[in-house]
N, C-alpha and C. Protein backbone atom coordinates (compact mmCIF):
# COMPACT_ATOMS: atom_id res chain seq x y z
N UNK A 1 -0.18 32.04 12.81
CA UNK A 1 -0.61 32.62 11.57
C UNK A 1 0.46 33.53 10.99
N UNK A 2 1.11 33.95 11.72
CA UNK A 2 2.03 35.39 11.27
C UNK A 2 3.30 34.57 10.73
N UNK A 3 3.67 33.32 11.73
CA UNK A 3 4.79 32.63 11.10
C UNK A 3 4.33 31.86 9.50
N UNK A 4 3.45 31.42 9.60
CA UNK A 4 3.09 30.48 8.38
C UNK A 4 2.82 32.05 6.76
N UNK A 5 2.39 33.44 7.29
CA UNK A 5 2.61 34.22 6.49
C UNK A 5 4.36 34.89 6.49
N UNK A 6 5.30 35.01 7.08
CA UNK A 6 6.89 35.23 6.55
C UNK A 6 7.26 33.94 6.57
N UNK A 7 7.32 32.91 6.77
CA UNK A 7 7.20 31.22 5.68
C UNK A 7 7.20 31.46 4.16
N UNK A 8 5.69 31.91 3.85
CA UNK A 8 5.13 32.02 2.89
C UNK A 8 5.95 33.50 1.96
N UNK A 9 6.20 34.59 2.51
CA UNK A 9 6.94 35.75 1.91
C UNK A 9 8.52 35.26 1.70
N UNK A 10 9.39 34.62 2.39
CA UNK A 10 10.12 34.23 2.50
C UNK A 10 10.60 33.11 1.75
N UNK A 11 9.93 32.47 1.39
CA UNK A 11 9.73 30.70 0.06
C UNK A 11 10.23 31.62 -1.21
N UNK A 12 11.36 31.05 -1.70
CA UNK A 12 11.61 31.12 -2.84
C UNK A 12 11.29 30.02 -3.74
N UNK A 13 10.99 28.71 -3.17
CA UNK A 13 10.90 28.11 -4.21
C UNK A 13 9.83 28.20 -5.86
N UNK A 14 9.96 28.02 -6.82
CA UNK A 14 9.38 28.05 -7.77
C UNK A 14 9.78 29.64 -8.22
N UNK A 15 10.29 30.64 -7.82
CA UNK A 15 10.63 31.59 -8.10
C UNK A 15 11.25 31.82 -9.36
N UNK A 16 12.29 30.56 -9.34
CA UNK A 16 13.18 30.57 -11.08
C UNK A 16 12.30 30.24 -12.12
N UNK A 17 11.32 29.09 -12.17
CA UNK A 17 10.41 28.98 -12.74
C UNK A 17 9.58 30.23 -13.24
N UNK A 18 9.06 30.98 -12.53
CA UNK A 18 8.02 32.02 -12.96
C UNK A 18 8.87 33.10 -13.91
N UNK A 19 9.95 33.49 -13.98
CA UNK A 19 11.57 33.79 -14.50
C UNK A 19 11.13 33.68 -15.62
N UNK A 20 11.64 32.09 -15.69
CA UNK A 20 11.74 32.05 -17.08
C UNK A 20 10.53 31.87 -18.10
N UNK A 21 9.49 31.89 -17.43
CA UNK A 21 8.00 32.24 -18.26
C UNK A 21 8.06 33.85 -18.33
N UNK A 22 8.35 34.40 -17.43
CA UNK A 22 8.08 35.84 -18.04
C UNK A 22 9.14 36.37 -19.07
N UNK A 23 10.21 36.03 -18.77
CA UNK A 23 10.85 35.95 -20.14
C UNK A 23 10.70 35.48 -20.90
N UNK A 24 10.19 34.54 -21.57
CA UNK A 24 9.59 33.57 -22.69
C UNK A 24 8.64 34.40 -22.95
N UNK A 25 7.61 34.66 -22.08
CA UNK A 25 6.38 35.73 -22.46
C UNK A 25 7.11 36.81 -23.10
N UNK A 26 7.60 37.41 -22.53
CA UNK A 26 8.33 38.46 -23.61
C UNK A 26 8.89 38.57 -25.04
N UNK A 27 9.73 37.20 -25.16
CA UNK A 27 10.31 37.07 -25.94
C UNK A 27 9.50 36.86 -26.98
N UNK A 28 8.41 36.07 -26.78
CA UNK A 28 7.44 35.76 -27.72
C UNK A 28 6.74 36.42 -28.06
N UNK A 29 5.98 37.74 -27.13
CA UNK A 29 5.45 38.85 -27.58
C UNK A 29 6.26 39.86 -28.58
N UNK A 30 7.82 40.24 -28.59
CA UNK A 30 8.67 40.83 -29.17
C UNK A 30 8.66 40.14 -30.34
N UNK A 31 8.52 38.95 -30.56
CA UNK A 31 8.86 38.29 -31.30
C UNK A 31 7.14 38.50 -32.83
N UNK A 32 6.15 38.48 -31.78
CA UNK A 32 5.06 38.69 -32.48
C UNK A 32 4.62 40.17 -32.75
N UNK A 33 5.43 41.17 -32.37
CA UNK A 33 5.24 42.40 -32.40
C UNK A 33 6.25 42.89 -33.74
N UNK A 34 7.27 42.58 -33.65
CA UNK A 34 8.67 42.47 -35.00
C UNK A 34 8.37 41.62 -35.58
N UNK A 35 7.59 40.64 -36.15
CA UNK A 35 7.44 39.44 -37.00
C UNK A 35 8.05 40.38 -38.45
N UNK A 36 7.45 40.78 -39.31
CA UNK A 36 7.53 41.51 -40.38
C UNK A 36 9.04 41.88 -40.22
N UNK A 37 9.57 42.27 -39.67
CA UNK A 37 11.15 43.14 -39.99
C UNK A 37 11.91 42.15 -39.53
N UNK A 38 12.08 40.95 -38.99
CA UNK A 38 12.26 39.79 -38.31
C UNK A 38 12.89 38.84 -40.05
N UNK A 39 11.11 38.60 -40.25
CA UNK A 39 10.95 37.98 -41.53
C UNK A 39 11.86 39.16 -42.90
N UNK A 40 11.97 39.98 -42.79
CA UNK A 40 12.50 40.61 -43.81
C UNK A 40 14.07 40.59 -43.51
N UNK A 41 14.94 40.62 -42.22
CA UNK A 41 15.72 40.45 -42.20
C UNK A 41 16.06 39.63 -42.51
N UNK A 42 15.78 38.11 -41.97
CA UNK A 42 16.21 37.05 -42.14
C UNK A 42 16.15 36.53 -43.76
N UNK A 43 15.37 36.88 -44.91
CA UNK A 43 15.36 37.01 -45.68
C UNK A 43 16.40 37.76 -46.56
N UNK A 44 16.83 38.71 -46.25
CA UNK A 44 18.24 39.38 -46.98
C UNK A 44 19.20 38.52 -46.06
N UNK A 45 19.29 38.38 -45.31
CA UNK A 45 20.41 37.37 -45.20
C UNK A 45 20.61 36.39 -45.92
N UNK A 46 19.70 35.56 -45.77
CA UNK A 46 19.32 34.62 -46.76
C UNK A 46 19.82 34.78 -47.92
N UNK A 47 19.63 35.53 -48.83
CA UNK A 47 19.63 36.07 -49.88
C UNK A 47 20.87 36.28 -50.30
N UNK A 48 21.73 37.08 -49.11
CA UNK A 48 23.63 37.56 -49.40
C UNK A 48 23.99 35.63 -49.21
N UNK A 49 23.88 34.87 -48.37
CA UNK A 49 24.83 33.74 -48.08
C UNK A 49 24.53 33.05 -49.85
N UNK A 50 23.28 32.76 -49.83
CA UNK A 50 22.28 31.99 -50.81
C UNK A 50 23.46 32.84 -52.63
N UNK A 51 23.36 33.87 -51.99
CA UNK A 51 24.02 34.44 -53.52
C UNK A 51 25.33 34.73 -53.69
N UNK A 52 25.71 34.20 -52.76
CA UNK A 52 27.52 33.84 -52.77
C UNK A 52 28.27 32.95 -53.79
């Protein structure tokens, strides 16, 4: 039992996986938290190239 639990503490696999969901989770929360100043930036940008 004790081996099959530091087996189990010890398994990295799927580790990179869970990674890059919590970063995605983030990113997407940041992303839905700044929407508005996001959208307004990208908009004056827009705006300087667009009015060149």
């Amino acid at each position: 039992m004790i081996i099959i639990f530091r087996e189990f503490i010890y398994d990295e696999q799927g580790i990179h996986t869970l990674e890059v969901a919590i970063v995605t989770a983030i990113l997407i929360s940041l992303a839905i938290v700044f929407r508005e100043t996001v959208l307004t930036y990208c908009k004056s940008i827009a705006e300087k190239i667009i009015g060149q």
